[in-house]
Protein backbone atom coordinates (compact mmCIF):
# COMPACT_ATOMS: atom_id res chain seq x y z
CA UNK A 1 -12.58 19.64 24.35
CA UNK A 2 -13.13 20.35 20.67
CA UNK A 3 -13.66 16.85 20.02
CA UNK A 4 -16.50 16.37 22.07
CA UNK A 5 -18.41 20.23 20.88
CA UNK A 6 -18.24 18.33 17.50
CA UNK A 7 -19.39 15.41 18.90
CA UNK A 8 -22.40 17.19 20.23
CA UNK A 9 -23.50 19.09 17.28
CA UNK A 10 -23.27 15.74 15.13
CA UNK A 11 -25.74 14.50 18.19
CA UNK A 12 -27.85 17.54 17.73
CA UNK A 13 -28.45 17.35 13.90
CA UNK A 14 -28.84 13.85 14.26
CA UNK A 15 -31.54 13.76 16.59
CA UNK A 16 -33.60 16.19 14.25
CA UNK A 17 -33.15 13.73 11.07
CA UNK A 18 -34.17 10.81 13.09
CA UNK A 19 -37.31 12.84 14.35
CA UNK A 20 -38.11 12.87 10.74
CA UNK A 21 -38.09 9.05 10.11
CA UNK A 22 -40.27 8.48 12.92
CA UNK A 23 -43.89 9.15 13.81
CA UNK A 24 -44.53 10.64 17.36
CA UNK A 25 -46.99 8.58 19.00
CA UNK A 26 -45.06 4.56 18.41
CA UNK A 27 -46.81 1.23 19.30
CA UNK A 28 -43.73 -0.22 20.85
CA UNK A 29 -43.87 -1.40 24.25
CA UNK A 30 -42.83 1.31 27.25
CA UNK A 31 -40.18 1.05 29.35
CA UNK A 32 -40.01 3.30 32.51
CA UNK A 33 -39.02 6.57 33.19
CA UNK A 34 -37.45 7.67 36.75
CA UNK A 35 -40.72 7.70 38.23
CA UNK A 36 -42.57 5.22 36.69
CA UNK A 37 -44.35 2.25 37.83
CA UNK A 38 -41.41 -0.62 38.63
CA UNK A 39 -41.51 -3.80 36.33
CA UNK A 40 -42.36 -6.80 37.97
CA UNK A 41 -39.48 -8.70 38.36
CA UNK A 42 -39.02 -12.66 37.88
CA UNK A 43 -35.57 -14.89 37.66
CA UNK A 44 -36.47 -15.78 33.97
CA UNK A 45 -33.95 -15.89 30.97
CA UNK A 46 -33.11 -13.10 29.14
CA UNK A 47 -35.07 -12.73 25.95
CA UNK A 48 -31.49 -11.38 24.66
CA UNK A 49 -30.72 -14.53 22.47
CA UNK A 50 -33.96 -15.03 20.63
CA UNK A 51 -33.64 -11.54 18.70
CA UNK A 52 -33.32 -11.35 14.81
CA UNK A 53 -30.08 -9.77 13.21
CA UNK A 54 -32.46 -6.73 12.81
CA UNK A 55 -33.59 -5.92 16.03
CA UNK A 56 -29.18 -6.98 17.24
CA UNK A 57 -28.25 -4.41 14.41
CA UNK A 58 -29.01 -1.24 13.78
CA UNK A 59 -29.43 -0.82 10.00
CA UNK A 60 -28.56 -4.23 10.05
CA UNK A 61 -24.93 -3.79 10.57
CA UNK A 62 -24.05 -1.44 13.92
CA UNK A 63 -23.87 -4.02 16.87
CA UNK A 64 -27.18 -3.26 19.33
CA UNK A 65 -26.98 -6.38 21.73
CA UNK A 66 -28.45 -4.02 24.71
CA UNK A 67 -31.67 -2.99 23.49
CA UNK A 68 -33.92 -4.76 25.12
CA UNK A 69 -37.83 -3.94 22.99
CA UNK A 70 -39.75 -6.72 25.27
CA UNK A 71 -39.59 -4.93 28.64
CA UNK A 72 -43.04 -5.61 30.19
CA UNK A 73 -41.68 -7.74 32.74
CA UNK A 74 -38.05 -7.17 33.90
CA UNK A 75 -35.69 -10.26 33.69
CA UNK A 76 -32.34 -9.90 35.48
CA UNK A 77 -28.88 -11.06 33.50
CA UNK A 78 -26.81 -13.31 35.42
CA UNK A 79 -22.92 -12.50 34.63
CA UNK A 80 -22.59 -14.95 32.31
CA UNK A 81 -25.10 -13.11 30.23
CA UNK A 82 -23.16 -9.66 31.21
CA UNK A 83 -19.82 -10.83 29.87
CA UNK A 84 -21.88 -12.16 26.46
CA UNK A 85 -23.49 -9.30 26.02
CA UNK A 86 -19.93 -7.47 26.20
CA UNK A 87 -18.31 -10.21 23.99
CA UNK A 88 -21.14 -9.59 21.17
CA UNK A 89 -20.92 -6.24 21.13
CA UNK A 90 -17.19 -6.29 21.09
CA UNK A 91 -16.81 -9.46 18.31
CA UNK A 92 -19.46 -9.08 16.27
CA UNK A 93 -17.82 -8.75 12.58
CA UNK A 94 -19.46 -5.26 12.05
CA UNK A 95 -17.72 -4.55 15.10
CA UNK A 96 -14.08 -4.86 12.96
CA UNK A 97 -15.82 -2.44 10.33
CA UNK A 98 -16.78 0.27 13.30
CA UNK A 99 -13.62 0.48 13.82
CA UNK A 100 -11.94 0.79 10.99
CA UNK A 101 -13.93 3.58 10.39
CA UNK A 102 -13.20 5.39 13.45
CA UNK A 103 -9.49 5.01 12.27
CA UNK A 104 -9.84 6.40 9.20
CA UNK A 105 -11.75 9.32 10.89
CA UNK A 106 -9.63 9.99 13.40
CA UNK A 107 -6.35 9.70 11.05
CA UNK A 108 -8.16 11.99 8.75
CA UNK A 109 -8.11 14.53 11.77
CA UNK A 110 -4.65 13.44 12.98
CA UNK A 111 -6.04 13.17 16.20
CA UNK A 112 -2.84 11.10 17.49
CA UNK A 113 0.03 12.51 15.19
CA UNK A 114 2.64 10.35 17.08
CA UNK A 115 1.12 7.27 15.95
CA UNK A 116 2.39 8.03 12.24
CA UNK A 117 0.53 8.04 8.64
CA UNK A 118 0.46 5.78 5.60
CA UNK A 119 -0.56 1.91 6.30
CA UNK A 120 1.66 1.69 9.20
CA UNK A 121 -0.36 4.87 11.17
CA UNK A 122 -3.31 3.45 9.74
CA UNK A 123 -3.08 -0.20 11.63
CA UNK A 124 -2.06 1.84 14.98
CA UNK A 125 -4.68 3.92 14.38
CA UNK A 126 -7.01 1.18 14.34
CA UNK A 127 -5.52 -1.19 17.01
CA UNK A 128 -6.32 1.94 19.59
CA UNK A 129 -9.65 2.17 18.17
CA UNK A 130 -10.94 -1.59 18.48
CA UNK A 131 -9.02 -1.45 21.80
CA UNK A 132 -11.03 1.12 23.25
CA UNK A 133 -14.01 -0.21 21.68
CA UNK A 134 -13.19 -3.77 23.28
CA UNK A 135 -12.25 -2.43 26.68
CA UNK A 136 -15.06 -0.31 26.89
CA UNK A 137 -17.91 -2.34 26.18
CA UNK A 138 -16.52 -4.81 28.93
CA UNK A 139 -16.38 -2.18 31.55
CA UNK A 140 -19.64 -0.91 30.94
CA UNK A 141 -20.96 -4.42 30.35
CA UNK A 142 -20.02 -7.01 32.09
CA UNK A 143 -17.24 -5.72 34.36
CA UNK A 144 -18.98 -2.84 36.64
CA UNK A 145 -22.30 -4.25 35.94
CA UNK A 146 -21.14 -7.59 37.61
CA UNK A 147 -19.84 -5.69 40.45
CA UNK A 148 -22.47 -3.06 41.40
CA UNK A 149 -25.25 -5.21 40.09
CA UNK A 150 -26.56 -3.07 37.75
CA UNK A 151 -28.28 -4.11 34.05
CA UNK A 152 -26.13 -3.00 31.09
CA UNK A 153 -29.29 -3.31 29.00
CA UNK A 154 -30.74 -0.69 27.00
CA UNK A 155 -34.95 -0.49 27.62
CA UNK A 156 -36.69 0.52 25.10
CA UNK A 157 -39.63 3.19 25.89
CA UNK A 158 -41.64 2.80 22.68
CA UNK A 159 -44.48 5.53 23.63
CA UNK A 160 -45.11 9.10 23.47
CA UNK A 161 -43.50 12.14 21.28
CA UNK A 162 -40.45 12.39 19.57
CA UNK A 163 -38.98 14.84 22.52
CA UNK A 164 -40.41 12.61 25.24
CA UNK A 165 -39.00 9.48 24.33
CA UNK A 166 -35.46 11.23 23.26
CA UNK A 167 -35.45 12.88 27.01
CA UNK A 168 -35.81 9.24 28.33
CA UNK A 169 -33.14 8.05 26.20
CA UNK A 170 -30.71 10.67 26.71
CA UNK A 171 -31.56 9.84 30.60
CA UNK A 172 -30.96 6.43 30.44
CA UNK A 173 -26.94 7.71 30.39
CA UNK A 174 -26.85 8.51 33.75
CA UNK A 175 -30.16 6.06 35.11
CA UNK A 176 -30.12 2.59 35.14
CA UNK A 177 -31.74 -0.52 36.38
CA UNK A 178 -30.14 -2.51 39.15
CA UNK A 179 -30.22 -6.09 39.06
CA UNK A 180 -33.54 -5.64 41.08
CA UNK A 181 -35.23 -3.91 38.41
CA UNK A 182 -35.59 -0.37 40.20
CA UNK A 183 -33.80 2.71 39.05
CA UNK A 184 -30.76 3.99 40.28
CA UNK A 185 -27.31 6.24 38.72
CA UNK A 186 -25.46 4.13 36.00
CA UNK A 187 -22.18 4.08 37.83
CA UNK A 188 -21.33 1.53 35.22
CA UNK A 189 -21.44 3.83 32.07
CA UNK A 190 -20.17 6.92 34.10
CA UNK A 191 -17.29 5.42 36.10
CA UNK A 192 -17.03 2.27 33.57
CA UNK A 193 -15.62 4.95 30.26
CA UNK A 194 -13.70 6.60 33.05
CA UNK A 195 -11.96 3.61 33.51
CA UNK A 196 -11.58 2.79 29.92
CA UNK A 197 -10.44 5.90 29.22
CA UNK A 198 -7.33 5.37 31.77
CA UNK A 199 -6.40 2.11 30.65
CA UNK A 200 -6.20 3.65 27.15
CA UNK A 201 -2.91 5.04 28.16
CA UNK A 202 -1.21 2.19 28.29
CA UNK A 203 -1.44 1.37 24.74
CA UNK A 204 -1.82 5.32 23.31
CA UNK A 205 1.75 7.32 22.80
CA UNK A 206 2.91 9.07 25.65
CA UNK A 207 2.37 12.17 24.69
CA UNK A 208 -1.27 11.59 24.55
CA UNK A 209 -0.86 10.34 27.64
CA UNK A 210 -2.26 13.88 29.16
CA UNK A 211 -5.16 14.20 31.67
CA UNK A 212 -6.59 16.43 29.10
CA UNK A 213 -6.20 13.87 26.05
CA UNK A 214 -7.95 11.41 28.92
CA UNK A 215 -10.69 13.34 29.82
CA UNK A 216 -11.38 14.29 26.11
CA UNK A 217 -11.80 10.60 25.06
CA UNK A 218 -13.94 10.18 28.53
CA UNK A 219 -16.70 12.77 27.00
CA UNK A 220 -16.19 11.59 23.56
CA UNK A 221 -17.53 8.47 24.43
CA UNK A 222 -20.23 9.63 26.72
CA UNK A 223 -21.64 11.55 24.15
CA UNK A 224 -21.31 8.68 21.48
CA UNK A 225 -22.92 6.66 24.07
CA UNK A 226 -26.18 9.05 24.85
CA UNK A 227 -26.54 9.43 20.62
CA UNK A 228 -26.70 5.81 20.25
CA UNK A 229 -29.43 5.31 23.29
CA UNK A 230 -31.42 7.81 20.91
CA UNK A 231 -30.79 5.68 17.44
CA UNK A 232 -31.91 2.28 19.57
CA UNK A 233 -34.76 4.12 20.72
CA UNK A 234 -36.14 4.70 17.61
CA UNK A 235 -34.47 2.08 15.74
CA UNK A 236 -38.07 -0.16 16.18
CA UNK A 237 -39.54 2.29 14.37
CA UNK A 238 -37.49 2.65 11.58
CA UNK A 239 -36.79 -1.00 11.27
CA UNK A 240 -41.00 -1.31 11.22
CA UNK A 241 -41.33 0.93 8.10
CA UNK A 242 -38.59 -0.47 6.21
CA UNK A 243 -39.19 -3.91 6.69
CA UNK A 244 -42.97 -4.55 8.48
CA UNK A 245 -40.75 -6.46 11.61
């Protein structure tokens, strides 16, 4: 489980430099925490397709398709939205360049030995990446959304301290919205990278085929997963100062 203490101390310092681009109180709109008010919900569209390539990019390059900033009144995705929402985040061209990087990084640390080194190691290495990438956005997006009727979407809390709206973020990894608009336990993230995780092993060597090696890329990407509901959380913010949108 080395992978994922590392994983965790790159979430720790990186929650203390993004507290330091930020100002505590933000003029964002609020999004709930576990015992706020509901939103009222309606059977409207999505405001997902009318965002700029800022507010679908963090930094204007890392994919953000579930942040959802407008969350004063709660509008349910049908599963045609679901499954775009996966396909974005999945196809967008930055997408290709996430990846690639997460090769290099994980070559660099010869995390899978078997798969070999050179350019040859390197394309393996970055096949399993975008794979797992691919496969896991869809379960967590579309797939066990779609089935338990849950909202993939990220909401946006916008108000309150640094700590406060970090604690709701962090939260929103095991608390969701159902397609009702009331909270309940995001079975789709939890069970949806467990599930990823598995079908990883068809495609990984077999001898990192090991419930261990499983597990590992399991937390890996639940701890990814809670850092990047911090960056979108804050992501407004920074975005504002930089650009005035």
């Amino acid at each position: 489980m080395s992978d994922v203490r590392r994983s965790l101390r790159i979430f720790c310092l990186a929650a203390l430099l993004t507290s330091s681009l930020v100002d505590m109180p933000c003029a964002a709109q609020q999004a709930e925490l576990p015992d706020a008010p509901q939103p009222q919900t309606t059977t409207a569209t999505s405001s997902q397709g009318d965002k700029s390539w800022g507010k679908t990019h963090i930094l204007w390059l890392i994919p953000n398709y579930r942040a959802e900033e407008a969350s004063d009144v709660f509008h349910p995705l049908t599963t045609k939205e679901k499954f775009k929402l996966a396909l974005n985040d999945s196809f967008d061209p930055s997408a290709f360049l996430i990846a690639g990087v997460v090769a290099g990084i994980n070559m660099g640390q010869s995390q899978y030995p078997s798969l070999g080194e050179g350019a040859e190691g390197y394309a393996k290495y970055f096949g399993g990446a975008f794979a797992d990438q691919a496969i896991g956005n869809f379960m967590t997006e579309a797939v066990l959304p779609t089935a338990l009727h849950q909202d993939p979407r990220y909401f946006v809390k916008g108000s309150g301290g640094f700590w406060k709206r970090s604690g709701y973020a962090i939260s929103r990894e095991v608390v969701t919205r159902g397609d009702n608009g009331r909270n309940q336990f995001n079975a789709s993230e939890i069970a949806g990278n467990a599930v990823a995780a598995g079908i990883s092993n068809a495609y990984y060597p077999a001898a990192d085929r090991a419930l261990g090696k499983t597990a590992n890329r399991w937390g890996q990407q639940l701890v990814l997963d809670t850092f990047f509901n911090v960056v979108k959380e804050f992501w407004p913010d920074v975005r504002q100062k930089v650009s005035g949108k």
